[in-house]
N, C-alpha and C. Protein backbone atom coordinates (compact mmCIF):
# COMPACT_ATOMS: atom_id res chain seq x y z
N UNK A 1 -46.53 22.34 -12.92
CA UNK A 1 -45.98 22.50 -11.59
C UNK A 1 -44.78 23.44 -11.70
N UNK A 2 -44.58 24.46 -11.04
CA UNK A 2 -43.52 25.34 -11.23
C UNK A 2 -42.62 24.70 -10.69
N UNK A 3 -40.97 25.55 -10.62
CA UNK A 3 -39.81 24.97 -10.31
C UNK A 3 -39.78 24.65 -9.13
N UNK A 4 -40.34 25.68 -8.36
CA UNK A 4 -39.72 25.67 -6.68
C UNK A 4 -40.82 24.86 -6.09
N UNK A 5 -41.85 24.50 -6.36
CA UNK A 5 -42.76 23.09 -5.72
C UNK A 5 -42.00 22.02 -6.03
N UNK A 6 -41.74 21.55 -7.44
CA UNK A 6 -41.25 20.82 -7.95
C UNK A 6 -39.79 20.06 -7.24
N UNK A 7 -39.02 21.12 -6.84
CA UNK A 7 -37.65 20.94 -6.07
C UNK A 7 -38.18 20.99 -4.35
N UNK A 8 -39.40 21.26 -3.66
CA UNK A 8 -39.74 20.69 -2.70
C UNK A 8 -40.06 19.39 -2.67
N UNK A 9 -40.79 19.10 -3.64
CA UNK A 9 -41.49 17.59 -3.70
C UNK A 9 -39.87 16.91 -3.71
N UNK A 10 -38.98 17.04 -4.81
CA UNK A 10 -38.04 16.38 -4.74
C UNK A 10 -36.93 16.17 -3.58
N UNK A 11 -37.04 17.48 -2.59
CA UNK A 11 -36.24 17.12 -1.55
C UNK A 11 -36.82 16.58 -0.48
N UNK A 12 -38.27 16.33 -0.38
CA UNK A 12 -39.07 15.69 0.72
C UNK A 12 -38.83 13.96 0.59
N UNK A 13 -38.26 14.08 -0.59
CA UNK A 13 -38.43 12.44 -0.71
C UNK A 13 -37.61 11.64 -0.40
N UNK A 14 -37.58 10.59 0.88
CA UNK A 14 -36.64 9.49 1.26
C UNK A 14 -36.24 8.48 0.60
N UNK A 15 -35.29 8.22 1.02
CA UNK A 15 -34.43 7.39 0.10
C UNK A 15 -33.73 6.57 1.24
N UNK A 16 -33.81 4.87 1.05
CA UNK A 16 -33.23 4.39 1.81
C UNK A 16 -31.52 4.45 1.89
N UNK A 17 -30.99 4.64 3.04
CA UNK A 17 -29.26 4.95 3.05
C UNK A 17 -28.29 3.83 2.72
N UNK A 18 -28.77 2.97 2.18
CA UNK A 18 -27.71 1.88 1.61
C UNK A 18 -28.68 0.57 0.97
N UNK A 19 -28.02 0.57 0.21
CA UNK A 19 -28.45 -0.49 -0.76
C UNK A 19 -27.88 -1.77 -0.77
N UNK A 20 -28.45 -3.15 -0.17
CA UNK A 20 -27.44 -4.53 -0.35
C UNK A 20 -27.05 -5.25 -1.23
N UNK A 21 -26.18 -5.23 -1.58
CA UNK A 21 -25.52 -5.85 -2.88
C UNK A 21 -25.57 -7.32 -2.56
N UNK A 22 -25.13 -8.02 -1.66
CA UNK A 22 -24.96 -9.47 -1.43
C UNK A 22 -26.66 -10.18 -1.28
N UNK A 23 -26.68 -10.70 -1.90
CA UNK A 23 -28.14 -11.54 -1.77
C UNK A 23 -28.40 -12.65 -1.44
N UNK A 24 -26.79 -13.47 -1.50
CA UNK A 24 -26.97 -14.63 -0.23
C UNK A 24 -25.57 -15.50 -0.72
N UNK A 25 -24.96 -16.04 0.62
CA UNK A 25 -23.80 -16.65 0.60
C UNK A 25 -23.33 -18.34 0.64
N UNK A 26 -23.11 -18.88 -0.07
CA UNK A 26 -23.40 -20.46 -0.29
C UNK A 26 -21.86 -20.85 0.09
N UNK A 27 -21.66 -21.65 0.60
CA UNK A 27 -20.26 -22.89 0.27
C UNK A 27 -20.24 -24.42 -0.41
N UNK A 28 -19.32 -24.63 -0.84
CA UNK A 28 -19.21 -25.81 -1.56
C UNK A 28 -18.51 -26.96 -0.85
N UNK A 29 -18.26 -28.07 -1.62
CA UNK A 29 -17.96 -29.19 -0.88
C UNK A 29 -16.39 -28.71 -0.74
N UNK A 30 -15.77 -28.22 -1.42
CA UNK A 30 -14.30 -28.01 -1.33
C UNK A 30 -14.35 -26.63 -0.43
N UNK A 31 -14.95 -25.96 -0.01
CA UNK A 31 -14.81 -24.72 1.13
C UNK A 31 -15.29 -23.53 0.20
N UNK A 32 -15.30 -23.84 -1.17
CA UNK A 32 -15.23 -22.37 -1.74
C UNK A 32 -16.27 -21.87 -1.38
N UNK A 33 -16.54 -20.17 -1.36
CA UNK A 33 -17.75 -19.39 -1.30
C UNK A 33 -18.56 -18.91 -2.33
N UNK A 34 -19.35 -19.23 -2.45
CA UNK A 34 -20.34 -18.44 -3.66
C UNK A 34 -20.62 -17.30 -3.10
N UNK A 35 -20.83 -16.24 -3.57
CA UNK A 35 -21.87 -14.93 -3.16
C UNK A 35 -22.59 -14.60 -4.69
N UNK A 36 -23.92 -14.90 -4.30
CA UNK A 36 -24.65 -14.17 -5.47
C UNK A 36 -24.60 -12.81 -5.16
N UNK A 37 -24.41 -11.88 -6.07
CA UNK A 37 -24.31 -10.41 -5.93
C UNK A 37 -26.08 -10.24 -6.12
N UNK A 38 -26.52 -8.49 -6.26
CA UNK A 38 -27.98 -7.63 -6.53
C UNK A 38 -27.23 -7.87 -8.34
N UNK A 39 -28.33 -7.77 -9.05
CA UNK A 39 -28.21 -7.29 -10.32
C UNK A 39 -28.52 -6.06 -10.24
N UNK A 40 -28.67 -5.62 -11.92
CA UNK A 40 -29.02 -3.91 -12.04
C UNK A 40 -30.14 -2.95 -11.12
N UNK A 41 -30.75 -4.58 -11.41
CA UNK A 41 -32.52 -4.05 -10.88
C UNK A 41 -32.34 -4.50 -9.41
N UNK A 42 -33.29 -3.89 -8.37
CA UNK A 42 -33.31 -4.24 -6.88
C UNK A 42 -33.87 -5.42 -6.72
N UNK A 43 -34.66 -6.00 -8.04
CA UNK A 43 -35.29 -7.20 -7.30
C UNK A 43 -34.81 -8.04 -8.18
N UNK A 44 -33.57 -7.77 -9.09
CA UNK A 44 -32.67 -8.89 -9.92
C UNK A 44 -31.97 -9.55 -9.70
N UNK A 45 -31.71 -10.44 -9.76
CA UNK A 45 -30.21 -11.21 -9.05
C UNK A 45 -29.45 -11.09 -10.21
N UNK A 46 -27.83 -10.77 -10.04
CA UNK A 46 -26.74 -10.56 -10.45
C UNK A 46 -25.67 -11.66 -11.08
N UNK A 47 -24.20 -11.25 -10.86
CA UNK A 47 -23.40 -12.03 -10.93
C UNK A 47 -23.36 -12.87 -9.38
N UNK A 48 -22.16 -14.31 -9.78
CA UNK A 48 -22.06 -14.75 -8.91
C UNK A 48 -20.06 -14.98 -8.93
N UNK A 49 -19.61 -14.46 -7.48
CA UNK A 49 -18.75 -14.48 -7.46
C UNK A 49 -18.20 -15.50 -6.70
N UNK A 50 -17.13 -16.16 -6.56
CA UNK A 50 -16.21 -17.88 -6.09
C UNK A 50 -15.30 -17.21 -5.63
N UNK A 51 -15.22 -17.43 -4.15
CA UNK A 51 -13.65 -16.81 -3.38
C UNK A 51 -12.97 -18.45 -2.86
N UNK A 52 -11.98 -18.33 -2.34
CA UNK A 52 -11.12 -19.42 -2.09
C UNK A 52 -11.44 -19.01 -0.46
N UNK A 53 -11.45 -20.65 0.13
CA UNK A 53 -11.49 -20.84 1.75
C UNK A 53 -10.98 -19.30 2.68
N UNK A 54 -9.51 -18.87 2.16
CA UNK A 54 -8.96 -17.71 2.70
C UNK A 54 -9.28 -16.65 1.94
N UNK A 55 -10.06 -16.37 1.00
CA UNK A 55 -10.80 -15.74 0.99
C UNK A 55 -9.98 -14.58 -0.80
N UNK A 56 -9.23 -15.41 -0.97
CA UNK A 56 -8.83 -15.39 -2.68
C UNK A 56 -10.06 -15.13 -3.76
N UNK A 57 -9.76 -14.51 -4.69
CA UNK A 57 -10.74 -14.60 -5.76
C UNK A 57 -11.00 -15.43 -6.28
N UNK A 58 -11.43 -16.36 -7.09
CA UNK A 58 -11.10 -17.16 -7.90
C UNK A 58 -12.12 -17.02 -9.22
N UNK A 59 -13.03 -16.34 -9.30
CA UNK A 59 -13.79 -16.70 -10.70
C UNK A 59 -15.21 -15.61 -10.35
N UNK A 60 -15.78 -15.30 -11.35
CA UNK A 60 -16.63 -14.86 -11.49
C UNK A 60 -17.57 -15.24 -12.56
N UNK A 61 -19.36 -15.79 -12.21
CA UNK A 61 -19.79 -16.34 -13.09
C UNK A 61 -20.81 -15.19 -13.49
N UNK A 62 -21.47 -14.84 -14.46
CA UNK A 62 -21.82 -13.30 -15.38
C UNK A 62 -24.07 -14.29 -14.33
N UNK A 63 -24.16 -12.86 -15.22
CA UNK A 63 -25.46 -13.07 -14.23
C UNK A 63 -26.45 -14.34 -15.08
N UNK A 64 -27.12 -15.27 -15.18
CA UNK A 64 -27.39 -16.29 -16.32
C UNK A 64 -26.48 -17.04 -16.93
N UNK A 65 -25.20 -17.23 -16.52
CA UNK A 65 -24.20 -17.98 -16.86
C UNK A 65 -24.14 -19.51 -16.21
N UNK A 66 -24.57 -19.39 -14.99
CA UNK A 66 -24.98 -20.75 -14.12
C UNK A 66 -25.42 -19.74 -12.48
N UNK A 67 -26.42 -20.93 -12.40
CA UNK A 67 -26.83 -20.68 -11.04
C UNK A 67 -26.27 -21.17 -10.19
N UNK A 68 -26.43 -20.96 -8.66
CA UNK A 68 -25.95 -21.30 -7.66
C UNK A 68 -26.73 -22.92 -7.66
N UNK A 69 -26.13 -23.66 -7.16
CA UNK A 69 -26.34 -25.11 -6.81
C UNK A 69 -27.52 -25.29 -5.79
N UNK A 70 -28.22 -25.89 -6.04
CA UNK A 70 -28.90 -26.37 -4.94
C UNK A 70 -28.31 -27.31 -3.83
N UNK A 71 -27.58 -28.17 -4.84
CA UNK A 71 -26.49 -28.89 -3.40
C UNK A 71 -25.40 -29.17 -4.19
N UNK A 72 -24.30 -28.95 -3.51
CA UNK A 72 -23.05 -29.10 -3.92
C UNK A 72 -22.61 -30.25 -3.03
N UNK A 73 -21.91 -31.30 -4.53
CA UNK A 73 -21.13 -32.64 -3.74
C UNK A 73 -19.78 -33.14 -3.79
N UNK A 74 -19.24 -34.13 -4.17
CA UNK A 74 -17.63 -34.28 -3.97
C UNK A 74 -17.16 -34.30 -5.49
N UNK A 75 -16.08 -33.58 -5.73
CA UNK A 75 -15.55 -33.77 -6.64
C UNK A 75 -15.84 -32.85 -7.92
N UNK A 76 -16.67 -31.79 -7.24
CA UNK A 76 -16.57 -30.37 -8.42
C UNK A 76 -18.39 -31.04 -8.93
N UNK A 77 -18.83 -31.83 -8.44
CA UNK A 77 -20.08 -32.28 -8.94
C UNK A 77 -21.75 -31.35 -8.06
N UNK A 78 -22.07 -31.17 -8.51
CA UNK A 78 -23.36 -29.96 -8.45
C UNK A 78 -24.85 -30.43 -8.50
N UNK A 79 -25.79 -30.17 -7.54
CA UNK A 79 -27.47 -30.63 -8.05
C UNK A 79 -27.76 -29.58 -8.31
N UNK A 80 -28.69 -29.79 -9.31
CA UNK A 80 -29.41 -28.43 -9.74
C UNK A 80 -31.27 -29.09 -9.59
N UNK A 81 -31.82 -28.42 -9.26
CA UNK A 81 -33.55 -28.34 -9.42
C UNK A 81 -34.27 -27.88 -10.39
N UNK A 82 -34.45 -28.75 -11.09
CA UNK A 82 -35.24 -27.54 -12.35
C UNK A 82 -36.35 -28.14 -12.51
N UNK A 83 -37.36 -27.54 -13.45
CA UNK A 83 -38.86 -27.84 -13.78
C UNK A 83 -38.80 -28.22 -15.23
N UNK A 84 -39.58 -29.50 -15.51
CA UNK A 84 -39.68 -30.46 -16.67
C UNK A 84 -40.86 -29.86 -16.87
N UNK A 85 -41.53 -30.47 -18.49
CA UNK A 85 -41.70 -29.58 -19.43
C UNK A 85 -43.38 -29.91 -18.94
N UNK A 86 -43.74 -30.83 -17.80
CA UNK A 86 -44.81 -31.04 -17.27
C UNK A 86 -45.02 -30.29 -15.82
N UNK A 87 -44.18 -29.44 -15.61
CA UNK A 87 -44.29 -29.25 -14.06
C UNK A 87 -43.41 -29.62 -13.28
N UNK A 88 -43.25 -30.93 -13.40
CA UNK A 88 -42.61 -31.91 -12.36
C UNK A 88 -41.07 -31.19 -12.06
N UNK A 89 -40.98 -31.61 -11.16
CA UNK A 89 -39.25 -31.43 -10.30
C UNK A 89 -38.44 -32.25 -10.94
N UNK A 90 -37.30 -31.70 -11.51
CA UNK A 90 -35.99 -32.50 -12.05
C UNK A 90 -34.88 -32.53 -11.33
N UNK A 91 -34.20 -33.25 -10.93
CA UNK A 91 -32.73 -32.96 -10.56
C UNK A 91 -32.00 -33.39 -11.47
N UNK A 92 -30.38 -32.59 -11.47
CA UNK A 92 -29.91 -32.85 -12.28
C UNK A 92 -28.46 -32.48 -12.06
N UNK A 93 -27.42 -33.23 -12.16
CA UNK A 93 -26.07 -33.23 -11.37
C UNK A 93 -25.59 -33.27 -12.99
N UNK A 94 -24.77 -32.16 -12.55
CA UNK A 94 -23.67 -31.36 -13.39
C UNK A 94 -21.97 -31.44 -12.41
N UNK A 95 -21.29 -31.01 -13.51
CA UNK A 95 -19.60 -30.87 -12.59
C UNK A 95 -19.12 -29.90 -13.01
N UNK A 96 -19.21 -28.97 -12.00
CA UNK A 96 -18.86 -27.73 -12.03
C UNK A 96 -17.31 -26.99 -12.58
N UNK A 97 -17.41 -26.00 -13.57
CA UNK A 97 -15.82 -26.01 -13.96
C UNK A 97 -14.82 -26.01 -13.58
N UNK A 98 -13.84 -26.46 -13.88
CA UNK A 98 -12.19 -26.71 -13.10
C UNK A 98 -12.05 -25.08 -12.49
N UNK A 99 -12.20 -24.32 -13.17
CA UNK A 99 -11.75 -23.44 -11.95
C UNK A 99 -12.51 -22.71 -10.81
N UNK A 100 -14.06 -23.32 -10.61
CA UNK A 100 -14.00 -23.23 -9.31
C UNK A 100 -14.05 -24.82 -8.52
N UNK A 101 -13.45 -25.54 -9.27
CA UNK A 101 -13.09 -26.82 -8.35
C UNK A 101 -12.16 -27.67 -8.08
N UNK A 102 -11.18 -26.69 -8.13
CA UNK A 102 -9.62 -27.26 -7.20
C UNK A 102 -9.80 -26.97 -5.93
């Protein structure tokens, strides 16, 4: 393919104008916010970042470091859903670290 087809094909091609980084926004029993971020990939999920009620930073968890909760309860305590080594549905309550649970 010569140059100048080559650099048509490439400028014909659309590209969507913004890309969403936020992939979905959770709260906890104490007000805090989760936001799972996009990972690298478009169909990856990312880090997850913990803001304070007014909207403070407070922590950032790396992408596979912990997931977002399925339900969050009193006292920094967490359900998680996971799959046992048969299939079956597990729950499983964890307490989430002191610093996202002051």
């Amino acid at each position: 393919m010569d140059r100048k087809r080559e650099r048509e094909r490439i400028e014909a091609l659309e590209f969507y104008h913004e890309i969403p980084i936020v992939q979905g926004l959770y709260t906890s029993w104490n007000g805090k916010i989760w936001v799972r971020r996009r990972g690298d990939q478009p169909i990856g999920s990312g880090d997850v970042d913990v803001l304070a009620v007014e909207g403070r930073y407070v922590g950032t968890f790396r992408g596979g470091e912990i997931d977002i909760p399925d339900a969050f309860g009193p006292d920094g305590l967490a359900a998680f859903i996971e799959t046992g080594a048969l299939g079956e549905s597990i729950v499983v309550v964890r307490r989430l670290p002191l610093a996202v649970n002051r």
